[in-house]
C-alpha atoms as a PDB file:
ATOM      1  CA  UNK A   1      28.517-116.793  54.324  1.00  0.00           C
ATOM      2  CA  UNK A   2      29.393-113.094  54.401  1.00  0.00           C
ATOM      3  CA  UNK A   3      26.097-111.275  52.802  1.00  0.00           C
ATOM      4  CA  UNK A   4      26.606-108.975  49.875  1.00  0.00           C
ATOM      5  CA  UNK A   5      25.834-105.629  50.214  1.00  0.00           C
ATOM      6  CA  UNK A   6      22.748-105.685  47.782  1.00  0.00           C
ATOM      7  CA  UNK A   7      21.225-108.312  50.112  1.00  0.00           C
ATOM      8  CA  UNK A   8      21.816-105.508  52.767  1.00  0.00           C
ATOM      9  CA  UNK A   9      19.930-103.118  50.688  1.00  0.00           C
ATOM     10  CA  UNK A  10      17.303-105.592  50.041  1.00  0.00           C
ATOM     11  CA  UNK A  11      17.325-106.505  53.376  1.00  0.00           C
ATOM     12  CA  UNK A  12      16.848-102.590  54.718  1.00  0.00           C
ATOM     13  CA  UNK A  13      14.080-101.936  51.692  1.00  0.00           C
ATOM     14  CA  UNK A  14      11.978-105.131  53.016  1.00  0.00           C
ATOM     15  CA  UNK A  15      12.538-103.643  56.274  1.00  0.00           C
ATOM     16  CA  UNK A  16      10.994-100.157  55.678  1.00  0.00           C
ATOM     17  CA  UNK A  17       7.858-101.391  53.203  1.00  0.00           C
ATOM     18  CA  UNK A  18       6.966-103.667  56.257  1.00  0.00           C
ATOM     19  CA  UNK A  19       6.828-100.643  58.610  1.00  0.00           C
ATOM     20  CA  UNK A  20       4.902 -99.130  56.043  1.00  0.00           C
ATOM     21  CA  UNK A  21       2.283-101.732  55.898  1.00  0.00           C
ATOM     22  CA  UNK A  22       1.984-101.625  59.231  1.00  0.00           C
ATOM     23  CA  UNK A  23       1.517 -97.794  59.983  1.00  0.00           C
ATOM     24  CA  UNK A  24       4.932 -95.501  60.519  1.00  0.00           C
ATOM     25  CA  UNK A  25       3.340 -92.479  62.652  1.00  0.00           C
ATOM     26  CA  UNK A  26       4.687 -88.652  61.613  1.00  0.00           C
ATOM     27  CA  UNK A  27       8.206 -88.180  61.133  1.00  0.00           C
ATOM     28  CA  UNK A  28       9.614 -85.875  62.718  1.00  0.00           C
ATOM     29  CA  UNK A  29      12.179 -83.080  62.487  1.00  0.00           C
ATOM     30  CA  UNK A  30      15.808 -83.884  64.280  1.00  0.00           C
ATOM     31  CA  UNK A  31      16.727 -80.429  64.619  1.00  0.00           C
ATOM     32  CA  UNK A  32      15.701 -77.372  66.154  1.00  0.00           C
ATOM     33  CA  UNK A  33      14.100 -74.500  63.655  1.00  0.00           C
ATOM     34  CA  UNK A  34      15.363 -70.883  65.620  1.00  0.00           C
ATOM     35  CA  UNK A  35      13.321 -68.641  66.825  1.00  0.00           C
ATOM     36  CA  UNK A  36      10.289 -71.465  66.857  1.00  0.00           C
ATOM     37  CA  UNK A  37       8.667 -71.962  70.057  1.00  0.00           C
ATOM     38  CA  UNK A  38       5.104 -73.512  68.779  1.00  0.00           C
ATOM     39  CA  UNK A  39       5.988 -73.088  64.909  1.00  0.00           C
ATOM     40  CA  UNK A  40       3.369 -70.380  64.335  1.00  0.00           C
ATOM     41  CA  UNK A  41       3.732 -67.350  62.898  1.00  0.00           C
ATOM     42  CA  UNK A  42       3.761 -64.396  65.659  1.00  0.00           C
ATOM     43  CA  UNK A  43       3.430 -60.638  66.008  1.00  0.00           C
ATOM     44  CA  UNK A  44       6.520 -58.905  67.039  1.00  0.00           C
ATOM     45  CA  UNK A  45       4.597 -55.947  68.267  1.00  0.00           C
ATOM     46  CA  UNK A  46       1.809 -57.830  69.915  1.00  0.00           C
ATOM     47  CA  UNK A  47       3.389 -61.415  70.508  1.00  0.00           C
ATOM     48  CA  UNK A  48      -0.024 -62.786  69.561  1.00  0.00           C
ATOM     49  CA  UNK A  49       0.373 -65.671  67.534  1.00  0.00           C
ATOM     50  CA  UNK A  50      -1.204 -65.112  63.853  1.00  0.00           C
ATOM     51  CA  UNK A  51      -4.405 -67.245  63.268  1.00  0.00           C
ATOM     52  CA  UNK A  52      -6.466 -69.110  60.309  1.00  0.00           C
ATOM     53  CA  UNK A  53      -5.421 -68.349  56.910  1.00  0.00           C
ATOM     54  CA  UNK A  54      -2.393 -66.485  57.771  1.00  0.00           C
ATOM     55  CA  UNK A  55      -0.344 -69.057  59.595  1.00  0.00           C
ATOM     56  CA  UNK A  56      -0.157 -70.846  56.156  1.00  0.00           C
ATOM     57  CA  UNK A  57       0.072 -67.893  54.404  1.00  0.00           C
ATOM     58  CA  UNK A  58       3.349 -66.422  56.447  1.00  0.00           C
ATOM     59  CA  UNK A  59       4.673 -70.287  56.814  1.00  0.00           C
ATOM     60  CA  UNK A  60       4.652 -70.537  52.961  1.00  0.00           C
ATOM     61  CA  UNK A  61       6.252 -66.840  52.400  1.00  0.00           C
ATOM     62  CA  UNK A  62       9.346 -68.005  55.231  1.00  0.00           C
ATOM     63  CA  UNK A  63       9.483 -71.396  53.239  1.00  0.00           C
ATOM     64  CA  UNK A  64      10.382 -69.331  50.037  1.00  0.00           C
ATOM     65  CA  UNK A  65      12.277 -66.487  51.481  1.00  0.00           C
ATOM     66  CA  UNK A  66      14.215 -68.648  53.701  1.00  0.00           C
ATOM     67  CA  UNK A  67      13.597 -66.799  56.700  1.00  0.00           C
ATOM     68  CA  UNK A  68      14.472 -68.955  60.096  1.00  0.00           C
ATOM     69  CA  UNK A  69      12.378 -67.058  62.520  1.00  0.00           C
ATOM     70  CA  UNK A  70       8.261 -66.885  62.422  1.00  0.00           C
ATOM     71  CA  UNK A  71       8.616 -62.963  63.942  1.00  0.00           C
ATOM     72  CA  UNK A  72       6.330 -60.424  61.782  1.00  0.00           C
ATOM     73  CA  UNK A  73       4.941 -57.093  62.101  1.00  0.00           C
ATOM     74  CA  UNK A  74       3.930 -54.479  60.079  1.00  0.00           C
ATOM     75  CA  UNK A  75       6.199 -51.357  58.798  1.00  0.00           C
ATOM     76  CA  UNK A  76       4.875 -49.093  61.538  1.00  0.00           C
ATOM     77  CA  UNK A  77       4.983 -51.342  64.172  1.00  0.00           C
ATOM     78  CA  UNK A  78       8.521 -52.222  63.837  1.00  0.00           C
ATOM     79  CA  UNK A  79       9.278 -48.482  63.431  1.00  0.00           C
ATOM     80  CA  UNK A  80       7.412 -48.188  66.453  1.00  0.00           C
ATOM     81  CA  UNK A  81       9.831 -50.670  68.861  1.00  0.00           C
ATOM     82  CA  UNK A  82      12.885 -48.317  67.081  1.00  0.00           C
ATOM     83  CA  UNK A  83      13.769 -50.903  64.091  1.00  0.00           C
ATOM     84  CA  UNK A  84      13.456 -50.067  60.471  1.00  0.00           C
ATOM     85  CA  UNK A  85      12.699 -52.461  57.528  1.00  0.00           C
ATOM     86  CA  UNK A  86      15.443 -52.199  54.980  1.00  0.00           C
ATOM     87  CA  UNK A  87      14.525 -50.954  51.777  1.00  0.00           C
ATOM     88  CA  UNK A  88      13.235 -53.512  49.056  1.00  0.00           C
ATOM     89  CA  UNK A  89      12.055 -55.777  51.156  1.00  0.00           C
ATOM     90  CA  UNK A  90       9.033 -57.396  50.001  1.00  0.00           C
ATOM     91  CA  UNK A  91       5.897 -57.755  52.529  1.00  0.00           C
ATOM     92  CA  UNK A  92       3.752 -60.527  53.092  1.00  0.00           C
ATOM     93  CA  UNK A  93       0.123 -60.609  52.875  1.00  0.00           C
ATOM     94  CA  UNK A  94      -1.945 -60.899  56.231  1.00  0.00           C
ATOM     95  CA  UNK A  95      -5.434 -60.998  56.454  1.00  0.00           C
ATOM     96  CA  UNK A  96      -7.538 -59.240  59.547  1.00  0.00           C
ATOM     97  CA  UNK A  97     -11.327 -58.181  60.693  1.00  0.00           C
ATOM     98  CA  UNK A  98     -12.635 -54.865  61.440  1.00  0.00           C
ATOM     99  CA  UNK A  99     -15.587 -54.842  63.119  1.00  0.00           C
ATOM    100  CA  UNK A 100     -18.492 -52.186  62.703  1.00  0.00           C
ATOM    101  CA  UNK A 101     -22.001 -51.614  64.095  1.00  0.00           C
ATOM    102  CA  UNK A 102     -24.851 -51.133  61.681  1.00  0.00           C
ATOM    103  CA  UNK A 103     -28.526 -50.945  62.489  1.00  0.00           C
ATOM    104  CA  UNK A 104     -29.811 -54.557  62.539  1.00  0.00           C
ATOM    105  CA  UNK A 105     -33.560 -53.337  61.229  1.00  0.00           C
ATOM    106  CA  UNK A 106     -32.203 -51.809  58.278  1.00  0.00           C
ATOM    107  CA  UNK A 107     -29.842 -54.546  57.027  1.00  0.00           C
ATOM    108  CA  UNK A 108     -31.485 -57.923  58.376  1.00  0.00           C
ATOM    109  CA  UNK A 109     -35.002 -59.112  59.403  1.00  0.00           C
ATOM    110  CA  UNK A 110     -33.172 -61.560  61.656  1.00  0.00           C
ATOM    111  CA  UNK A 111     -34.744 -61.045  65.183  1.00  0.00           C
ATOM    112  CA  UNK A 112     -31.217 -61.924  66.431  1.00  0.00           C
ATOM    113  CA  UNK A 113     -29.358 -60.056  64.960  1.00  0.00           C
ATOM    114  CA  UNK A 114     -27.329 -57.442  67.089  1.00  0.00           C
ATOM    115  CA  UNK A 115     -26.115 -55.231  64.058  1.00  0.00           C
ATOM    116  CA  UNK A 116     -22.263 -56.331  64.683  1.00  0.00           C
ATOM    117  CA  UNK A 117     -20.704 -56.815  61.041  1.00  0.00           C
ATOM    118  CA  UNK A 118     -17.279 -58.136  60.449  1.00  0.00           C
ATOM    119  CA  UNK A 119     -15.237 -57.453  57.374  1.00  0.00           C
ATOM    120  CA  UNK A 120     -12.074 -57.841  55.738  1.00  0.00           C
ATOM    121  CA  UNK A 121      -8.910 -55.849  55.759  1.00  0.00           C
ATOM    122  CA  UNK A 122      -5.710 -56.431  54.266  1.00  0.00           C
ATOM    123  CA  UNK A 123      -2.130 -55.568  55.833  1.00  0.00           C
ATOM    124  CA  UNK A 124       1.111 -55.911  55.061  1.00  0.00           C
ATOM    125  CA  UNK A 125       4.035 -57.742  57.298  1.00  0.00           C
ATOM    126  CA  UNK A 126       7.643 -57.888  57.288  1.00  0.00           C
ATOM    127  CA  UNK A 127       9.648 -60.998  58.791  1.00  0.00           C
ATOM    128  CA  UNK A 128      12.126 -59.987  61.435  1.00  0.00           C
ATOM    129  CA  UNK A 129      15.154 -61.037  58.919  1.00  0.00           C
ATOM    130  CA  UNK A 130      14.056 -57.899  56.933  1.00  0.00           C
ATOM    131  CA  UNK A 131      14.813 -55.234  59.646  1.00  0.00           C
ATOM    132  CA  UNK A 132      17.665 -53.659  60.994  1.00  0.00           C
ATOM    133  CA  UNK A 133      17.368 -53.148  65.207  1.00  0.00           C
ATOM    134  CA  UNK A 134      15.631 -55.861  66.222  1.00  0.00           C
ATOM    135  CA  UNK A 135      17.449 -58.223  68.948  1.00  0.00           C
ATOM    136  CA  UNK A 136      15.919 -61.265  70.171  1.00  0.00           C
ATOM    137  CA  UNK A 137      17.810 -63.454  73.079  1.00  0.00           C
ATOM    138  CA  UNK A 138      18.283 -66.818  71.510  1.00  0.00           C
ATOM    139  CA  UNK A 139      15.554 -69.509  72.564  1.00  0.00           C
ATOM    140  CA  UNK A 140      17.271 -72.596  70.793  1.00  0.00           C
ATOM    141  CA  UNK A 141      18.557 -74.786  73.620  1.00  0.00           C
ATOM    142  CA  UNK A 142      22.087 -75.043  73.189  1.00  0.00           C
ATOM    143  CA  UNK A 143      23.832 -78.212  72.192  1.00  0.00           C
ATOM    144  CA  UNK A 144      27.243 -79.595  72.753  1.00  0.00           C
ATOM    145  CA  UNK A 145      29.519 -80.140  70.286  1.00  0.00           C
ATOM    146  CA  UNK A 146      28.565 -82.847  68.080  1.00  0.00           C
ATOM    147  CA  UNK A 147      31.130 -86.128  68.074  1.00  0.00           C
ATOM    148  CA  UNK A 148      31.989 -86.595  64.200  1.00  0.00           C
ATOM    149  CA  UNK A 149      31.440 -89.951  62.631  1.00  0.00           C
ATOM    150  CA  UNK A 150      34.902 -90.204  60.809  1.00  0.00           C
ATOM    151  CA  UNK A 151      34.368 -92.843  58.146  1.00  0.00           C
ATOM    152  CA  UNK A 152      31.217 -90.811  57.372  1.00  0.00           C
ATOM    153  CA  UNK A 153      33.189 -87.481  57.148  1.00  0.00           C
ATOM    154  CA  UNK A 154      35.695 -89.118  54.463  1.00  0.00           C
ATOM    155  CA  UNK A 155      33.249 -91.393  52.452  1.00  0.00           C
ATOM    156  CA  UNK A 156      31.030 -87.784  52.508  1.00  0.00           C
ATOM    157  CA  UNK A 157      34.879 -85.607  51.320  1.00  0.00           C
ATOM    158  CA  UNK A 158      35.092 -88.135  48.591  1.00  0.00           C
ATOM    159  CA  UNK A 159      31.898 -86.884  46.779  1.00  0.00           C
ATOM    160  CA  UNK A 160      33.690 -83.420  46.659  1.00  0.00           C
ATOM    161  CA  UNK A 161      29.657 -81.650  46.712  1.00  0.00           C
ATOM    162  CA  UNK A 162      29.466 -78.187  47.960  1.00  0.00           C
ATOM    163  CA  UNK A 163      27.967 -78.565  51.882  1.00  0.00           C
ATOM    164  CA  UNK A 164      27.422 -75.330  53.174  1.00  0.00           C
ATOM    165  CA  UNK A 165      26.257 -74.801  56.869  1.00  0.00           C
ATOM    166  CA  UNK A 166      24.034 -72.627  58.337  1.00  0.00           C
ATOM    167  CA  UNK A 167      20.438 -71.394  58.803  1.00  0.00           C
ATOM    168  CA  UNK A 168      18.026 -74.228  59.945  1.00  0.00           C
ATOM    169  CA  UNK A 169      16.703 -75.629  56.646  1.00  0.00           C
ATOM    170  CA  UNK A 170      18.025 -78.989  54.904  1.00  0.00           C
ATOM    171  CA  UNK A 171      17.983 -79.041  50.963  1.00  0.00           C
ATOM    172  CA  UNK A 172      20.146 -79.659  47.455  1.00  0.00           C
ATOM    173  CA  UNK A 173      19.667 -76.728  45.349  1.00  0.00           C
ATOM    174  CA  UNK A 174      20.444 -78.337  41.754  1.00  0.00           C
ATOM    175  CA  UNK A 175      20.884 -74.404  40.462  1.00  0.00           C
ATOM    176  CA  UNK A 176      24.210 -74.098  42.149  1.00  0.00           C
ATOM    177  CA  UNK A 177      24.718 -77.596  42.792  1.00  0.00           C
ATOM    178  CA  UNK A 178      25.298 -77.144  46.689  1.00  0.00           C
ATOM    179  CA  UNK A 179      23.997 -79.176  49.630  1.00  0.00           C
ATOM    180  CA  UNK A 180      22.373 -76.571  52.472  1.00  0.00           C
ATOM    181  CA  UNK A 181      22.732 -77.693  55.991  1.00  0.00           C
ATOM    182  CA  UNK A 182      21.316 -76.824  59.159  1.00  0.00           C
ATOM    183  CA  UNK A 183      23.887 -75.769  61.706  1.00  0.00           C
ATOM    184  CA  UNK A 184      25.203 -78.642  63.208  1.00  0.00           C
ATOM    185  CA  UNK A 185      24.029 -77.425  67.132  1.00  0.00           C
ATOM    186  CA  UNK A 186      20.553 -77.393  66.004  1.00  0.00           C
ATOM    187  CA  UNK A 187      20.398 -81.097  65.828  1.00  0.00           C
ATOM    188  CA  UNK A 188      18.636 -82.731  68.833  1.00  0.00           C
ATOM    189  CA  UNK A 189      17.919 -86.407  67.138  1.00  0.00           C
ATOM    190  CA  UNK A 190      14.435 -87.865  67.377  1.00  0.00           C
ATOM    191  CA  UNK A 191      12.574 -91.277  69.057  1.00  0.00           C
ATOM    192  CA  UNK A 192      14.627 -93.042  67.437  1.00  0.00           C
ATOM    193  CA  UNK A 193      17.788 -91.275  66.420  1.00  0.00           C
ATOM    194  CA  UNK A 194      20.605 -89.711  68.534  1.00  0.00           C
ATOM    195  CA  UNK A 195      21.737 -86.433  67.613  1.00  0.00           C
ATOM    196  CA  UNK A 196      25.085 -87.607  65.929  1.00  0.00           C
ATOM    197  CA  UNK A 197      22.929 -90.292  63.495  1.00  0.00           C
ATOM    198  CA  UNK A 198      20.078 -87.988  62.347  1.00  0.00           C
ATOM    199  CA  UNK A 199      22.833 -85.001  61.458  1.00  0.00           C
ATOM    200  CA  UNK A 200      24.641 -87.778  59.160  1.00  0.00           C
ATOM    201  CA  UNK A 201      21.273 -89.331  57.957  1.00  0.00           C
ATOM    202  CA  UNK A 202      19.911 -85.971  56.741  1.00  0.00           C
ATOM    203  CA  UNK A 203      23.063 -85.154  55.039  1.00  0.00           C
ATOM    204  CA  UNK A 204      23.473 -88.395  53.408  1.00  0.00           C
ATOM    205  CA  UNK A 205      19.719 -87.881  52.059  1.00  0.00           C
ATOM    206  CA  UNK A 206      21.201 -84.458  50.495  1.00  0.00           C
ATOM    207  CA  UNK A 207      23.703 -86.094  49.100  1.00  0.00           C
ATOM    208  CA  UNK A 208      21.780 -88.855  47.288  1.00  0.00           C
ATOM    209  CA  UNK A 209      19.640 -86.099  45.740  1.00  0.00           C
ATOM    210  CA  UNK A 210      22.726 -84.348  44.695  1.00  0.00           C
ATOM    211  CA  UNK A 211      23.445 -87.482  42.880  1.00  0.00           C
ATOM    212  CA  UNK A 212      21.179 -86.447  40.541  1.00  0.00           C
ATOM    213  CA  UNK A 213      22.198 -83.717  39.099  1.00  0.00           C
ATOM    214  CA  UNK A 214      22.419 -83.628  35.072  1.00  0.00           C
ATOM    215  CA  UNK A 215      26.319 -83.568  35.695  1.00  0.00           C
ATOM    216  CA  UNK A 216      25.835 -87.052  37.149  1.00  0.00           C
ATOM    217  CA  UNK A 217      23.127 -89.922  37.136  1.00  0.00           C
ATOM    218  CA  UNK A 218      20.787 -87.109  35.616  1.00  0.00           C
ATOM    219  CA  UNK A 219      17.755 -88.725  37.090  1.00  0.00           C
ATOM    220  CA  UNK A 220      14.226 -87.553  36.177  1.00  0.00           C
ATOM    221  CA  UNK A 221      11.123 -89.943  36.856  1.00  0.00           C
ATOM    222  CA  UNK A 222       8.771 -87.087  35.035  1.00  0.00           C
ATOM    223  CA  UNK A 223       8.239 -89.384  31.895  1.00  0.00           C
ATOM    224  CA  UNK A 224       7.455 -92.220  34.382  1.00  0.00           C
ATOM    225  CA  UNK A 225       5.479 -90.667  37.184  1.00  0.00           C
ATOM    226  CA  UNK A 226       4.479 -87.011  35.890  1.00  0.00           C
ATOM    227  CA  UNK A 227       3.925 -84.825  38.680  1.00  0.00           C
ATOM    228  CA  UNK A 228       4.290 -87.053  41.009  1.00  0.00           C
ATOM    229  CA  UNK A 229       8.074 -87.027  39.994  1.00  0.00           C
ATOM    230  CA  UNK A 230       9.274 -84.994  42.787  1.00  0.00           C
ATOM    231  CA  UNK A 231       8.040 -87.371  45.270  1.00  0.00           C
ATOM    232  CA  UNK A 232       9.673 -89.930  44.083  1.00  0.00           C
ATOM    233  CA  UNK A 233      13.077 -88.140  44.043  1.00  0.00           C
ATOM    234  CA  UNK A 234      12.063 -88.127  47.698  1.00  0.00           C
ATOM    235  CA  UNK A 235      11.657 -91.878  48.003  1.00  0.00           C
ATOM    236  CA  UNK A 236      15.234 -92.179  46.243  1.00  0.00           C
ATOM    237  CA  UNK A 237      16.729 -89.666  48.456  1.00  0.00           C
ATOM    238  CA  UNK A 238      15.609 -91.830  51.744  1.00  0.00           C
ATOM    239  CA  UNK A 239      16.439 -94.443  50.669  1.00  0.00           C
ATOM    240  CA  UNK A 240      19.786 -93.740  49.761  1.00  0.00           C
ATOM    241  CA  UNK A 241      20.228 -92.365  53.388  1.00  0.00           C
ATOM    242  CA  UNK A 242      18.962 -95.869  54.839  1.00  0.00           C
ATOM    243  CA  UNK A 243      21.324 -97.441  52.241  1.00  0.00           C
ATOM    244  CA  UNK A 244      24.418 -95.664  53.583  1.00  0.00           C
ATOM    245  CA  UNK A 245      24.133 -95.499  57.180  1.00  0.00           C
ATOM    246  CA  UNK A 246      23.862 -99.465  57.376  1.00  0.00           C
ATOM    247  CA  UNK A 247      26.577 -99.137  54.514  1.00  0.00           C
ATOM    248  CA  UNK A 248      28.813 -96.959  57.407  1.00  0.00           C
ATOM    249  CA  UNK A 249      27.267 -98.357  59.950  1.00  0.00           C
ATOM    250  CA  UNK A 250      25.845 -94.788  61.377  1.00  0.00           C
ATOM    251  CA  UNK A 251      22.621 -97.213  62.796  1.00  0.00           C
ATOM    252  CA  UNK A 252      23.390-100.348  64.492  1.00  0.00           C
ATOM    253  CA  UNK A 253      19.938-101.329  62.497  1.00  0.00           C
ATOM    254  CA  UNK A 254      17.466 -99.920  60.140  1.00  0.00           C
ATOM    255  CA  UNK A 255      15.463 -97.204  62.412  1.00  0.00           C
ATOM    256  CA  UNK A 256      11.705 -96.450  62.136  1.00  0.00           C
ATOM    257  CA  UNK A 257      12.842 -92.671  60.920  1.00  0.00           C
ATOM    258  CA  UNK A 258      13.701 -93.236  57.271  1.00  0.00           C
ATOM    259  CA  UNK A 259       9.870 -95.478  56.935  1.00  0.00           C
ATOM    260  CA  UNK A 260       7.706 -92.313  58.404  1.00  0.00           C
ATOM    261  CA  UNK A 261       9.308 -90.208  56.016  1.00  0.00           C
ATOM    262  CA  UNK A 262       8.794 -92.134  53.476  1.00  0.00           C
ATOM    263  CA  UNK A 263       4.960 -92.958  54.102  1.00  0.00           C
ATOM    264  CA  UNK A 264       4.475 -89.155  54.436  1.00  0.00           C
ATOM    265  CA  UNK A 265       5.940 -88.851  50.490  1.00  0.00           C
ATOM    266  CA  UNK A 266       3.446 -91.917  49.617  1.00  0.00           C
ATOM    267  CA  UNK A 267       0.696 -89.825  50.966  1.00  0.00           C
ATOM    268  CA  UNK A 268       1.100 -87.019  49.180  1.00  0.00           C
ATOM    269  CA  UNK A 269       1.722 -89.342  46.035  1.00  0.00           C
ATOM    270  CA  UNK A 270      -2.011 -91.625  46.648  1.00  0.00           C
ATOM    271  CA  UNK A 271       0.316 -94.239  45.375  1.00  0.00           C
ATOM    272  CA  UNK A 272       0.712 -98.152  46.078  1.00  0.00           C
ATOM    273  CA  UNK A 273       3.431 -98.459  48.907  1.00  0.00           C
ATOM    274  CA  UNK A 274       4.947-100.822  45.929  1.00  0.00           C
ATOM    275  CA  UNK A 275       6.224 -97.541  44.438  1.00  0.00           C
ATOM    276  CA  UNK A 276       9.442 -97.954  46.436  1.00  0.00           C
ATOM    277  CA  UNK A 277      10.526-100.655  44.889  1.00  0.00           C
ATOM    278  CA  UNK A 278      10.814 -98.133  42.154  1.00  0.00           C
ATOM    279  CA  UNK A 279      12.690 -95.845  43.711  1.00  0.00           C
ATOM    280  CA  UNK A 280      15.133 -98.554  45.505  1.00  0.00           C
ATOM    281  CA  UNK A 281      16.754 -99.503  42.082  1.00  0.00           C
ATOM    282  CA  UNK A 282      17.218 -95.646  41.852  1.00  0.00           C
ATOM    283  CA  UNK A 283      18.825 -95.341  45.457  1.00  0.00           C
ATOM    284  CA  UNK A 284      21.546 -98.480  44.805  1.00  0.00           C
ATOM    285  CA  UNK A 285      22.997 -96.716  41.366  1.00  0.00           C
ATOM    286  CA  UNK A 286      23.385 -93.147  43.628  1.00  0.00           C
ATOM    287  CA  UNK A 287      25.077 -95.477  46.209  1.00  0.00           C
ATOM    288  CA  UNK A 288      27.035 -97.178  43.957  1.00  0.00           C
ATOM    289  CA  UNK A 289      27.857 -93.727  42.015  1.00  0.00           C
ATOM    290  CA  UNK A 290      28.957 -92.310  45.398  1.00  0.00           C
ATOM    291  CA  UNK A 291      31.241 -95.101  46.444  1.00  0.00           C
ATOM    292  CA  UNK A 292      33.191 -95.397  43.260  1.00  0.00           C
ATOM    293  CA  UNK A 293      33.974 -91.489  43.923  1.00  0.00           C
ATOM    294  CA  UNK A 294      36.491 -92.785  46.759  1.00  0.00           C
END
């Protein structure tokens, strides 16, 4: 007998909470952030890489201002390699130590001491997508073009969301309602996923949290799970995407990728791995809300 696709679902969600109890790894990212070569944060005047403090610090400013390359430098020093920072532009905080010599038998009894004190100094950087001049040759390897899943493509056309393209984050942006894509050549797949699944595995993911949208399901787990609430969005959203590629058959079987993700989300939460059976109820209606679009 021909099994029903909610013992599919079942079947994938048993699937994933067993990886889980048994330890999932790190996920990892299927596509290629530009202008990345170690993921830190580094000088465009200096090409040393920014240390301590400020690599979170510049990683969290890019995060919010969207920018897609870690290149910074300071007002003068762009000016000084003949690019300008365009006006309004907001810096970014940076931290450094001056050093200074003082006379160790006025300041400290310590026998030791050589009189070397360090202290801090504040700058100011600006991220390479803030100036006008600057050209860097491309260091993203270059892809070929991407083979399109075309079941995916029309069950994805029947939704009729907003997908834009471009830059190398993934996200649903419930102010405008749109779905933000990395360019398609970014994607490299992972261990376990070939280039062509992970591109339709992230997007489905967008597309179950654009699901929720007040316009639609209008989910919301804040009464349930406070502020933990966002993470289980998360949990939805994955599972959704694990939902729908056995659904289009994307995966020939439930891959390891969707279970790290969601163990990283169940970290952050300090929660029972039980909690996706929470979010799995969740997941079916946005499948079931996105198939009845067709």
């Amino acid at each position: 007998m021909k099994k029903s696709k909610t013992d599919i679902y079942q079947a994938v969600t048993d699937q994933i909470i067993s990886s889980l109890e048994q330890g999932t790894g790190e996920p990892q990212m299927p596509w290629q952030r530009i202008g990345f070569k170690t993921g830190l944060p580094t000088n465009a005047s200096t090409q040393n890489e920014y240390q301590g403090i400020n690599i979170l610090s510049l990683w969290a400013s890019a995060m919010t201002q969207q920018f897609e390359q870690g290149l910074w430098a300071t007002y003068r020093q762009w000016q000084a390699i003949d690019c300008q920072v365009k006006q309004g532009s907001k810096a970014s905080l940076v931290i450094f130590y001056k050093e200074y010599e003082a006379d160790p038998s006025t300041v400290n009894e310590n026998a030791g001491d050589d009189g070397k004190r360090r202290v801090a100094k504040a700058s100011y950087v600006f991220n390479v997508a803030q100036v006008e001049g600057y050209s860097q040759e491309q260091i993203i390897e270059p892809q070929p073009p991407m083979d399109r899943i075309l079941k995916a493509d029309q069950f994805i056309q029947f939704s009729s969301a907003t997908i834009q393209h471009g830059g190398d984050l993934a996200f649903y942006q419930p102010a405008t309602d749109h779905i933000q894509m990395p360019d398609e050549h970014l994607f490299i797949g992972s261990e376990t996923f070939n280039r062509q699944e992970a591109y339709y595995a992230v997007l489905l993911h967008e597309l179950t949290h654009w699901t929720g949208h007040k316009s639609r399901l209008n989910r919301s787990f804040s009464d349930r799970f406070g502020s933990e609430a966002y993470a289980i969005e998360e949990l939805v959203a994955e599972l959704g995407s694990a939902f729908l590629c056995a659904d289009l058959n994307i995966t020939p079987e439930t891959r390891p990728d969707h279970a790290k993700y969601i163990q990283s989300w169940l970290k952050v939460m300090k929660a029972d791995n039980r909690a996706v059976f929470a979010a799995a109820s969740k997941a079916q209606e946005a499948v079931r809300f996105l198939k009845q679009l067709k």
